[in-house]
Protein backbone atom coordinates (compact mmCIF):
# COMPACT_ATOMS: atom_id res chain seq x y z
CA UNK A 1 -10.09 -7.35 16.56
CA UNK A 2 -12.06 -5.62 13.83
CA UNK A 3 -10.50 -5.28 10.24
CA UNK A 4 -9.59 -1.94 9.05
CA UNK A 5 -8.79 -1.00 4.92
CA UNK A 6 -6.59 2.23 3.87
CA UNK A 7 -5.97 3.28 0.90
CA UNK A 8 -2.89 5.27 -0.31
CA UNK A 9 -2.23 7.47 -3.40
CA UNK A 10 1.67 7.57 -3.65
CA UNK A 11 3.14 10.33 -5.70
CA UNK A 12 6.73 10.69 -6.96
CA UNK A 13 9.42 8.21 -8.82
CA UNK A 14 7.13 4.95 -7.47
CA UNK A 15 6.70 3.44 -11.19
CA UNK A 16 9.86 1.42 -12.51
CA UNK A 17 11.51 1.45 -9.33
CA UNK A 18 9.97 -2.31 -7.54
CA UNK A 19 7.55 -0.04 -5.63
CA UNK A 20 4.21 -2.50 -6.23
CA UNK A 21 6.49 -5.54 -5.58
CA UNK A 22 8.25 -4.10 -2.47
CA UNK A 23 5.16 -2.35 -1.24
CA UNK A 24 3.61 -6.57 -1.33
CA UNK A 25 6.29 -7.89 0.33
CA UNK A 26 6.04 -5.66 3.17
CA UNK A 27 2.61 -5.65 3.29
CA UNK A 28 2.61 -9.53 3.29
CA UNK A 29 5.25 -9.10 6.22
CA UNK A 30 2.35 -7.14 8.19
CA UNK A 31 0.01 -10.06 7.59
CA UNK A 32 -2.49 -7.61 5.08
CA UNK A 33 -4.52 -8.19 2.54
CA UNK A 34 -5.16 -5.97 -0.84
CA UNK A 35 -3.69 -4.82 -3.49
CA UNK A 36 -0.62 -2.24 -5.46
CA UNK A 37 -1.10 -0.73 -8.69
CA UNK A 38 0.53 1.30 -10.92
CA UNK A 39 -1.85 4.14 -11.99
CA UNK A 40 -2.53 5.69 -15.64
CA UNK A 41 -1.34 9.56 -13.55
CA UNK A 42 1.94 8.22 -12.45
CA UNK A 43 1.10 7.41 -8.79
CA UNK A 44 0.95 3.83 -7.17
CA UNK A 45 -2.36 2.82 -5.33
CA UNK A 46 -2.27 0.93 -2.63
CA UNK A 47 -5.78 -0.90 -1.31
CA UNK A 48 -5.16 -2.92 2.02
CA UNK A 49 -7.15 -4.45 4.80
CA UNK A 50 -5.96 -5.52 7.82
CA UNK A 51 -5.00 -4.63 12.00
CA UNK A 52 -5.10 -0.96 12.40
CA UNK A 53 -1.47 -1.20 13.89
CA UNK A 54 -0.05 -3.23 10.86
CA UNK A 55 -1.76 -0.80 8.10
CA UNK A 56 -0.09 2.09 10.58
CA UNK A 57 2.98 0.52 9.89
CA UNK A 58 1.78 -0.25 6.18
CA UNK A 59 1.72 3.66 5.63
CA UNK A 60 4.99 4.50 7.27
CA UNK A 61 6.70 1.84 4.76
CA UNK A 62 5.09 3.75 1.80
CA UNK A 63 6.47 7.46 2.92
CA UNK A 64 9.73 5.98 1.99
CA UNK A 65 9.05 3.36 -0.20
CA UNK A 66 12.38 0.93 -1.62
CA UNK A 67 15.53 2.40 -1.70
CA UNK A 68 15.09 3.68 -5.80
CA UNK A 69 12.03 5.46 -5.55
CA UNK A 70 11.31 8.80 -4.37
CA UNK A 71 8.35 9.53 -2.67
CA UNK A 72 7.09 12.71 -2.70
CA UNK A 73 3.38 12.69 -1.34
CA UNK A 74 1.34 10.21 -0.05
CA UNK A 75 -2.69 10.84 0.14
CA UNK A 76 -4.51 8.45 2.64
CA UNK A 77 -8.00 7.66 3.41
CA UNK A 78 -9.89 5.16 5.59
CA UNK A 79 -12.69 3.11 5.61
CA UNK A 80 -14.24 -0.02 7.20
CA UNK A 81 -12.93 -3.63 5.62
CA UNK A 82 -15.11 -5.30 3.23
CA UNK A 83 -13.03 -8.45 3.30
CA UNK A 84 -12.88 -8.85 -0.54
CA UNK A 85 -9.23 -9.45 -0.47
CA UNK A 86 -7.75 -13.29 0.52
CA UNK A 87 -3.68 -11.84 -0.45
CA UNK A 88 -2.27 -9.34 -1.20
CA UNK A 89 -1.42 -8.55 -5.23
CA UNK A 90 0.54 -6.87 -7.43
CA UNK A 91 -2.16 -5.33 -10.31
């Protein structure tokens, strides 16, 4: 099974609302590796690395996000895993 990474630009009300912490737990939950951060712009970026299926599921999770925020776009872009990640951390 060969490791996939994504990462997602999340736009909308995703800073002050638990959207790093919930966006870990459910990417912890999918057995992925990587990272959430809050972003000078406003948006949340998420790095992960994982299953293809599981970072699928990863980017459903964070169209809708936890139940305060309010996602309105979510840019995504693949790549190949680099395996630099051992967890996955709130930044």
């Amino acid at each position: 099974m060969s490791e996939e990474r994504i990462t997602l630009l999340v736009s909308g009300k995703v800073q002050g609302v638990s959207y790093r912490a919930s966006t870990a737990e459910a990417a912890q939950r999918l057995d992925l590796n990587g990272y959430a951060r809050n972003l000078s712009d406003g948006r949340v970026e998420v790095v992960a690395e994982g299953a293809g299926e599981a970072l699928v599921a990863l980017e459903q999770w964070c169209r809708q996000g936890p139940p305060a925020a309010q996602v309105i776009s979510v840019e995504s872009e693949k790549a190949s895993a680099t395996g630099e990640f051992h967890s996955f951390d709130v930044r």
